[in-house]
N, C-alpha and C. Protein backbone atom coordinates (compact mmCIF):
# COMPACT_ATOMS: atom_id res chain seq x y z
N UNK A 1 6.76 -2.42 -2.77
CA UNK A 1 5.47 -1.79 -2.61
C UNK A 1 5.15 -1.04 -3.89
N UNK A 2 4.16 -1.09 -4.56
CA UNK A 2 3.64 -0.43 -5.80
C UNK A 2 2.48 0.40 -5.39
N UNK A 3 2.76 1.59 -5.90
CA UNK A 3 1.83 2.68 -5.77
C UNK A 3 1.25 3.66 -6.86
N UNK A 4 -0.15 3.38 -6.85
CA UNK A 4 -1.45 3.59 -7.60
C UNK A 4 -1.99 4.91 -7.26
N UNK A 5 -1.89 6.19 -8.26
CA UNK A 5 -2.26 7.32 -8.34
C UNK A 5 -3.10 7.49 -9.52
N UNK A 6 -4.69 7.36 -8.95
CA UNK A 6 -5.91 7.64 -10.35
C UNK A 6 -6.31 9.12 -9.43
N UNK A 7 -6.84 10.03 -9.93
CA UNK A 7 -7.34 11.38 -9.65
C UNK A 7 -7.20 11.24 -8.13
N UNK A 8 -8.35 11.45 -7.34
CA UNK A 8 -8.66 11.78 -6.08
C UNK A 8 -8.27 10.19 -4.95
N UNK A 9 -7.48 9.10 -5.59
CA UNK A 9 -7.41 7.92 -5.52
C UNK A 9 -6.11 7.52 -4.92
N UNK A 10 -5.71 6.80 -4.48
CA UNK A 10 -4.22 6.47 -3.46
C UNK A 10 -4.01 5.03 -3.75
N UNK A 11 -3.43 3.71 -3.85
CA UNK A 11 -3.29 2.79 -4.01
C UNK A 11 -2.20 2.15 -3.58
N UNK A 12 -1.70 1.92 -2.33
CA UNK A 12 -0.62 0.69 -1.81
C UNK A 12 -0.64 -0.91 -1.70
N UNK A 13 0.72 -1.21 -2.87
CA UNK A 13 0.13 -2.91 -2.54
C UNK A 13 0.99 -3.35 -2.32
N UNK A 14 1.29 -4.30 -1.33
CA UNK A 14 2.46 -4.98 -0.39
C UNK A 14 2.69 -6.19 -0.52
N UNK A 15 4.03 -6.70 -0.85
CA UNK A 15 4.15 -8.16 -1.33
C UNK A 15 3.93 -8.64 0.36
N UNK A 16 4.51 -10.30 0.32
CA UNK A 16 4.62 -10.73 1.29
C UNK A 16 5.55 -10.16 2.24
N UNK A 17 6.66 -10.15 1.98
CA UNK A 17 8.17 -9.46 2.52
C UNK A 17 7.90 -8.42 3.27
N UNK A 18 7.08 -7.35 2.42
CA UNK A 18 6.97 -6.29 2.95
C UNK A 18 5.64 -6.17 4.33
N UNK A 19 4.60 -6.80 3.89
CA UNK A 19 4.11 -7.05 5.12
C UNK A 19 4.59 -7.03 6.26
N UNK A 20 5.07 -8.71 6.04
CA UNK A 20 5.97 -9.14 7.34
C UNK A 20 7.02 -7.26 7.33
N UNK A 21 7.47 -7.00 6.74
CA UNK A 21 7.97 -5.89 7.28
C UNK A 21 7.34 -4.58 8.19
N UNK A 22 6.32 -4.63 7.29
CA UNK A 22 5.51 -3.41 8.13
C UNK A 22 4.98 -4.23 9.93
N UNK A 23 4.36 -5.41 9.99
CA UNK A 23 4.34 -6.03 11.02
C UNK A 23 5.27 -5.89 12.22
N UNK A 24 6.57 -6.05 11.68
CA UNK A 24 7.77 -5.65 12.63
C UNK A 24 8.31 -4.26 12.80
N UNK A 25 8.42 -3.82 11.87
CA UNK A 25 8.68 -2.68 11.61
C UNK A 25 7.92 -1.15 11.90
N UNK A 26 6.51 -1.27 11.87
CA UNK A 26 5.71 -0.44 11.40
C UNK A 26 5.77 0.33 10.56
N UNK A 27 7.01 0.18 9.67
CA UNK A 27 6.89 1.28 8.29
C UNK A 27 7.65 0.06 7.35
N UNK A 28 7.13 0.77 5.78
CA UNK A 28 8.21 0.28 4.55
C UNK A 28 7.84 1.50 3.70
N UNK A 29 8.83 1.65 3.31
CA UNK A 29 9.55 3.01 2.41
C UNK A 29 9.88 2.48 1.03
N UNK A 30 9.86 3.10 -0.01
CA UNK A 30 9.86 2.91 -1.29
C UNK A 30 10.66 3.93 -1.84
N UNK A 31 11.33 4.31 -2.77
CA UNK A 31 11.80 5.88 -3.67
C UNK A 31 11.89 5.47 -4.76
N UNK A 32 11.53 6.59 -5.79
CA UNK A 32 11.47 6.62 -7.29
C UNK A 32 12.25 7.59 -7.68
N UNK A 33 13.71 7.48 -8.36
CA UNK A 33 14.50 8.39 -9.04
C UNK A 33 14.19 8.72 -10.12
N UNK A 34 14.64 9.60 -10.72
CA UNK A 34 13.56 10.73 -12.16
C UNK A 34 15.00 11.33 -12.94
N UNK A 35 16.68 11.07 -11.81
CA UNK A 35 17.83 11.15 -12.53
C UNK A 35 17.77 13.16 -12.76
N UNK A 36 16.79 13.17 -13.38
CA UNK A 36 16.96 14.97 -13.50
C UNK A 36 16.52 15.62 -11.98
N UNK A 37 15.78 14.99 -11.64
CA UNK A 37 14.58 15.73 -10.04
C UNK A 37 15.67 15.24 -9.12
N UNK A 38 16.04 15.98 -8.09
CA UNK A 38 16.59 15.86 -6.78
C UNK A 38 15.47 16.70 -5.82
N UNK A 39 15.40 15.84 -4.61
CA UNK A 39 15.17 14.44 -4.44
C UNK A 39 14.26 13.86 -5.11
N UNK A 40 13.85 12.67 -5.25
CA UNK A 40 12.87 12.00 -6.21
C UNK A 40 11.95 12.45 -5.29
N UNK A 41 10.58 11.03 -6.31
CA UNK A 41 9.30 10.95 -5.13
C UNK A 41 9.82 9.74 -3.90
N UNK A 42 9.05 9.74 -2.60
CA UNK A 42 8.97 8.83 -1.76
C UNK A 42 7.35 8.30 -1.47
N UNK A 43 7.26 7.23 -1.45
CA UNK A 43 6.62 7.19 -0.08
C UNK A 43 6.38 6.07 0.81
N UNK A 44 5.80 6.58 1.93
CA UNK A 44 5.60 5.55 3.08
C UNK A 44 4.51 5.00 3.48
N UNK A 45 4.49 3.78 4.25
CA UNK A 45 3.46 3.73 4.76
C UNK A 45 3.76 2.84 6.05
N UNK A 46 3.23 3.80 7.03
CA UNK A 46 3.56 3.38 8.96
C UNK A 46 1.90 3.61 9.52
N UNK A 47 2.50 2.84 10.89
CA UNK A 47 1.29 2.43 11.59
C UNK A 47 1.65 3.62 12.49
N UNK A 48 0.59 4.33 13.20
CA UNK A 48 0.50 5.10 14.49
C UNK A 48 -0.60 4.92 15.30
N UNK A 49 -0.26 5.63 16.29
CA UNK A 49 -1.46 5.64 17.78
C UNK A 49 -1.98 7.13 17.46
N UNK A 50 -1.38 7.69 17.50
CA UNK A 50 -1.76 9.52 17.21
C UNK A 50 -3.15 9.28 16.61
N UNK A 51 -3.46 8.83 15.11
CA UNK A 51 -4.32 9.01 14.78
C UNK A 51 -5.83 7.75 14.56
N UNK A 52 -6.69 8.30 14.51
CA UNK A 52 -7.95 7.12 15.01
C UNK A 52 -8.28 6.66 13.59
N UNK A 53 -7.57 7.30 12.22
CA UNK A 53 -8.47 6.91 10.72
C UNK A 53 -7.25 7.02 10.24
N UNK A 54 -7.20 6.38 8.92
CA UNK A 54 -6.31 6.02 8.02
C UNK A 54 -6.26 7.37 7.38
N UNK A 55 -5.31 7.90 6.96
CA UNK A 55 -4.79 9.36 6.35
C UNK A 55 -3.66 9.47 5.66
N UNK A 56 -3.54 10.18 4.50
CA UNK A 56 -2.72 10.12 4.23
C UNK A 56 -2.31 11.74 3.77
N UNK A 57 -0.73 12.15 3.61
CA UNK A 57 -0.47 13.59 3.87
C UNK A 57 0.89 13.72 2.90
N UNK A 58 1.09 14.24 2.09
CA UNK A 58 2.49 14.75 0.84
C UNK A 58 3.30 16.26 1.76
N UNK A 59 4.16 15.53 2.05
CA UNK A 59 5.40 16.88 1.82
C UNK A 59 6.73 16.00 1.68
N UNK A 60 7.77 17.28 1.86
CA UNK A 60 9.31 17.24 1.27
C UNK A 60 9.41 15.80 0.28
N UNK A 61 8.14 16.02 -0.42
CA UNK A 61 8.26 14.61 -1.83
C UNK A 61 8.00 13.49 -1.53
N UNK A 62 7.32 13.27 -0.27
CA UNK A 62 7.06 12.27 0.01
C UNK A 62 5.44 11.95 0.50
N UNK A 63 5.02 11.02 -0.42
CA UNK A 63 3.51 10.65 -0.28
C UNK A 63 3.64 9.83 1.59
N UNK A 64 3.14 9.88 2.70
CA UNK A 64 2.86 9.16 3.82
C UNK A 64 1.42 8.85 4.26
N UNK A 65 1.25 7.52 4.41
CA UNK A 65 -0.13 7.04 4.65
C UNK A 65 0.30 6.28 5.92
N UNK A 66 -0.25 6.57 6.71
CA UNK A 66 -0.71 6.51 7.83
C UNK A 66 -2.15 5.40 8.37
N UNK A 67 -1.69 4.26 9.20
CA UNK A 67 -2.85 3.49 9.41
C UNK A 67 -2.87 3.16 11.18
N UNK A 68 -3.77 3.78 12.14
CA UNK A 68 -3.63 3.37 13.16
C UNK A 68 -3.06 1.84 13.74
N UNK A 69 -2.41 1.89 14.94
CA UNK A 69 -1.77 0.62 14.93
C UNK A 69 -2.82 -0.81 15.04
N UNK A 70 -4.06 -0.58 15.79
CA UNK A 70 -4.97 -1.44 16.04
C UNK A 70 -5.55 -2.15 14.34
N UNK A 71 -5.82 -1.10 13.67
CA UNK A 71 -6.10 -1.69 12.57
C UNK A 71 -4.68 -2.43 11.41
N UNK A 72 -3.84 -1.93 11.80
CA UNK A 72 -2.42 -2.53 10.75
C UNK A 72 -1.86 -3.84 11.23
N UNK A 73 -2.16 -3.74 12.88
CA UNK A 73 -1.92 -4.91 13.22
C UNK A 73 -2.57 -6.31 12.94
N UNK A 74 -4.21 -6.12 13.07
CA UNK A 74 -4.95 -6.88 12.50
C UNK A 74 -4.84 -7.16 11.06
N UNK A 75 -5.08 -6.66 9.81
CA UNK A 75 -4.08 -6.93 8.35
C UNK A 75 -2.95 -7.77 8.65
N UNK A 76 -2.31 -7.25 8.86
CA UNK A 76 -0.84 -7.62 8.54
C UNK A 76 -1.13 -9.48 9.52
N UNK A 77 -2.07 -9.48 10.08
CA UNK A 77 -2.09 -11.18 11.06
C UNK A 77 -3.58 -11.67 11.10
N UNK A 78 -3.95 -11.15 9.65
CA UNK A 78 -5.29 -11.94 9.33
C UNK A 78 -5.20 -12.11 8.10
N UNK A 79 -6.32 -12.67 7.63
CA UNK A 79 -6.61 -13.07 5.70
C UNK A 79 -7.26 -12.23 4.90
N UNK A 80 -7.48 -10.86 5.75
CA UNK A 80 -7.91 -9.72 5.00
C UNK A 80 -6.81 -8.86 3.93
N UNK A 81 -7.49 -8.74 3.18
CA UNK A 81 -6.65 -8.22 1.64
C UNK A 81 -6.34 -6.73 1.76
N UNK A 82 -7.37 -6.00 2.44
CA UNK A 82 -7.55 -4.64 1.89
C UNK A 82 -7.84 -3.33 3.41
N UNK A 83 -7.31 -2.92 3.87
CA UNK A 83 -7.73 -1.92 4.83
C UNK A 83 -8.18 -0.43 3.59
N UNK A 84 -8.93 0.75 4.04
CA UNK A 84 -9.83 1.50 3.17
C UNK A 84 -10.10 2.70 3.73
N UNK A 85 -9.74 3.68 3.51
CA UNK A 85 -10.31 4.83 4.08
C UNK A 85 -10.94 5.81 2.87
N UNK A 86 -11.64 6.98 3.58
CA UNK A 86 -11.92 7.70 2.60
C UNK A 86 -11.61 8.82 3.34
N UNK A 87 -10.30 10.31 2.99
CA UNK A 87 -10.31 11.17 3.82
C UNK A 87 -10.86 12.18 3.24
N UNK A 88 -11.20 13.23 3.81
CA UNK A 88 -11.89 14.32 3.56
C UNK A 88 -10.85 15.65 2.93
N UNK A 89 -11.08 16.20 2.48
CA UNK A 89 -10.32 17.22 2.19
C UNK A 89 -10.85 18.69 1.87
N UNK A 90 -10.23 19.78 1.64
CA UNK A 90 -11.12 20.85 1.56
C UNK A 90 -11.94 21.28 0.50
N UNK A 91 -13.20 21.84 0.64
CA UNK A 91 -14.58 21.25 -0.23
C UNK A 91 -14.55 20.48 0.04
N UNK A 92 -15.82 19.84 -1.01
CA UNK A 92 -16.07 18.79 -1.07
C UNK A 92 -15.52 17.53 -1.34
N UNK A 93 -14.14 17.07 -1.76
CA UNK A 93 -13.43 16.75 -1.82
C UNK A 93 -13.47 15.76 -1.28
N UNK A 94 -12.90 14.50 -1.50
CA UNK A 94 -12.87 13.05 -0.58
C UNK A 94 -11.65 12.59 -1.60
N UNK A 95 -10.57 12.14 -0.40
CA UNK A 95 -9.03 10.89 -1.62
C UNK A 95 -9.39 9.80 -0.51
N UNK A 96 -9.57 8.90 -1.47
CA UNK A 96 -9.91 6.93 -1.16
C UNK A 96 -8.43 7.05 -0.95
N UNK A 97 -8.38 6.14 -0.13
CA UNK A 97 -7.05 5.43 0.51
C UNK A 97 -7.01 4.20 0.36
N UNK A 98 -6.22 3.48 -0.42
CA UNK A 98 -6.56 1.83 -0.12
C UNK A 98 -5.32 1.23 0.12
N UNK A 99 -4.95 0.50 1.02
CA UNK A 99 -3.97 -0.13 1.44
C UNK A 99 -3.92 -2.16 1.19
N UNK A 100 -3.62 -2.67 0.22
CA UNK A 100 -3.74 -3.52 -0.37
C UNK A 100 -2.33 -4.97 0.03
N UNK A 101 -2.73 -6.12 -0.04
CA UNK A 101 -1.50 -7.59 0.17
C UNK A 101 -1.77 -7.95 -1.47
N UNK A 102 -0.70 -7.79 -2.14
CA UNK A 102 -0.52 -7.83 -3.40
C UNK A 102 -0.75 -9.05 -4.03
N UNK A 103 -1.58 -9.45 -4.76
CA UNK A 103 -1.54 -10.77 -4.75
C UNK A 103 -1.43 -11.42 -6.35
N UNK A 104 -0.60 -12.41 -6.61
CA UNK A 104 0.47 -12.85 -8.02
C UNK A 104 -0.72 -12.76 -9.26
N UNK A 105 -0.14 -12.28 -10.11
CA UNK A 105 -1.13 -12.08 -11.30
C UNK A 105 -1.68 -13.48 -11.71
N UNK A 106 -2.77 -13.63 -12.11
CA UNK A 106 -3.75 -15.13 -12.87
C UNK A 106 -2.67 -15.70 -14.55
N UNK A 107 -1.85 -14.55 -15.08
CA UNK A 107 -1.71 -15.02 -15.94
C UNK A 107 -0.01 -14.39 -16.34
N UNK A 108 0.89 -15.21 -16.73
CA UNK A 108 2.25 -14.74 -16.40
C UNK A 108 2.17 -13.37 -17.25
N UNK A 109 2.98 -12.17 -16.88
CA UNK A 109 3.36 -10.86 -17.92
C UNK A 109 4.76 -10.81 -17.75
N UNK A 110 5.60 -10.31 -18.91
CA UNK A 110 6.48 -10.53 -18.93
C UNK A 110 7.27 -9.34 -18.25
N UNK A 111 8.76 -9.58 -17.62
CA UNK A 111 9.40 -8.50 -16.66
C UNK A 111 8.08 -8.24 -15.26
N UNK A 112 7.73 -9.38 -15.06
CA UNK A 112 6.95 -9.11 -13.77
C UNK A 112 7.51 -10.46 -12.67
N UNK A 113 8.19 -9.75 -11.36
CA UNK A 113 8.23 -11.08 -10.37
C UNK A 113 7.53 -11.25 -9.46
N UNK A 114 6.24 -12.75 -9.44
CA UNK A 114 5.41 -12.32 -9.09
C UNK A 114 5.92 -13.36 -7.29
N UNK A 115 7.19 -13.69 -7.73
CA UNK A 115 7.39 -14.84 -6.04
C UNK A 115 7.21 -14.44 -4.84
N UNK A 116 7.05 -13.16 -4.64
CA UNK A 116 6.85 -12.48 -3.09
C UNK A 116 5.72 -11.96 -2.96
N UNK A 117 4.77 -12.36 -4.06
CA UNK A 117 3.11 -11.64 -3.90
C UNK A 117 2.74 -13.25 -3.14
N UNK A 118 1.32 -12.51 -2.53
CA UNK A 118 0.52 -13.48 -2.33
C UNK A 118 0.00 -14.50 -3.23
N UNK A 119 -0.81 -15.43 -2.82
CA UNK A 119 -1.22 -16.66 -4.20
C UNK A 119 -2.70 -15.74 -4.30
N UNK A 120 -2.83 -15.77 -5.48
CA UNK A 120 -4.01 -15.28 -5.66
C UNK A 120 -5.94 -16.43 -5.51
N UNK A 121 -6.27 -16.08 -5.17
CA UNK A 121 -7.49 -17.15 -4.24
C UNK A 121 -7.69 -17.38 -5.50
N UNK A 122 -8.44 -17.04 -6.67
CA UNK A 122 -8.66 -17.24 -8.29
C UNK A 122 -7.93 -18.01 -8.74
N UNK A 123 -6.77 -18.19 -8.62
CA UNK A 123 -5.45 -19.39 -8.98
C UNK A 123 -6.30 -20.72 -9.11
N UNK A 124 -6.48 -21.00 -7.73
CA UNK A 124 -7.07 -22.28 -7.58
C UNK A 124 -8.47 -22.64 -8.59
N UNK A 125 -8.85 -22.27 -9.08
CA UNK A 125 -10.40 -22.11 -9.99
C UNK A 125 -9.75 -22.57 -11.34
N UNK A 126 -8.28 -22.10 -11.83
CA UNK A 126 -7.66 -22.55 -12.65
C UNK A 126 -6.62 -23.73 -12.90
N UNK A 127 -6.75 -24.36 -11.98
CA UNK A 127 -6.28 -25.72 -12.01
C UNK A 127 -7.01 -26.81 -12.10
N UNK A 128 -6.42 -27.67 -12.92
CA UNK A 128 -7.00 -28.44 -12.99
C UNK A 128 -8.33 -29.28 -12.92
């Protein structure tokens, strides 16, 4: 799972594997060691009933995003790319949430494995 931090912005993107994981599972967990920082960063991302909107919430170092089960279920067993929230915060304030199926880069980069991403729909435009 790769995770995308621009200002007020959140970004989760899930190979295939992990999908199918969250599907069964309802969570996949990630950690980033820093070697000097104990504990590193974490974070998660699980399905619940508790809540009716996608949210996401930081403590003990760990980023958790949160996606009701009705909507994670549908993702994770349709051809939709992207679930989206926008939560509110104090002021005026709004952090985009985007929960993303990762899909293989158009053009090889090097130290990148792209075999457990999705095929990217654009692929096909470049063949042949």
């Amino acid at each position: 799972m790769k995770l995308r931090i621009r200002g007020n912005s959140i970004r989760l993107r899930l190979t295939r594997s992990e999908v199918a994981q969250f599907g069964k599972t309802g969570k996949v967990c990630e950690n980033v060691e820093f070697g000097y920082a104990k504990p590193g960063l974490s974070y998660q991302l699980y399905s619940t009933v508790e809540d009716e909107t996608m949210q996401a919430r930081f403590e003990n170092n760990c980023l958790y995003v949160g996606i009701p089960i009705v909507n994670a279920e549908h993702w994770v067993n349709s051809g939709d790319v992207q679930i989206e929230a926008r939560q509110a915060l104090d002021g005026d304030g709004i952090l985009r949430i985007l929960v993303e199926k990762d899909f293989a880069c158009l053009t090889e980069r090097e130290n990148e494995d792209d075999s457990d991403s999705f095929m990217n729909p654009l692929s096909q435009a470049n063949c042949g």
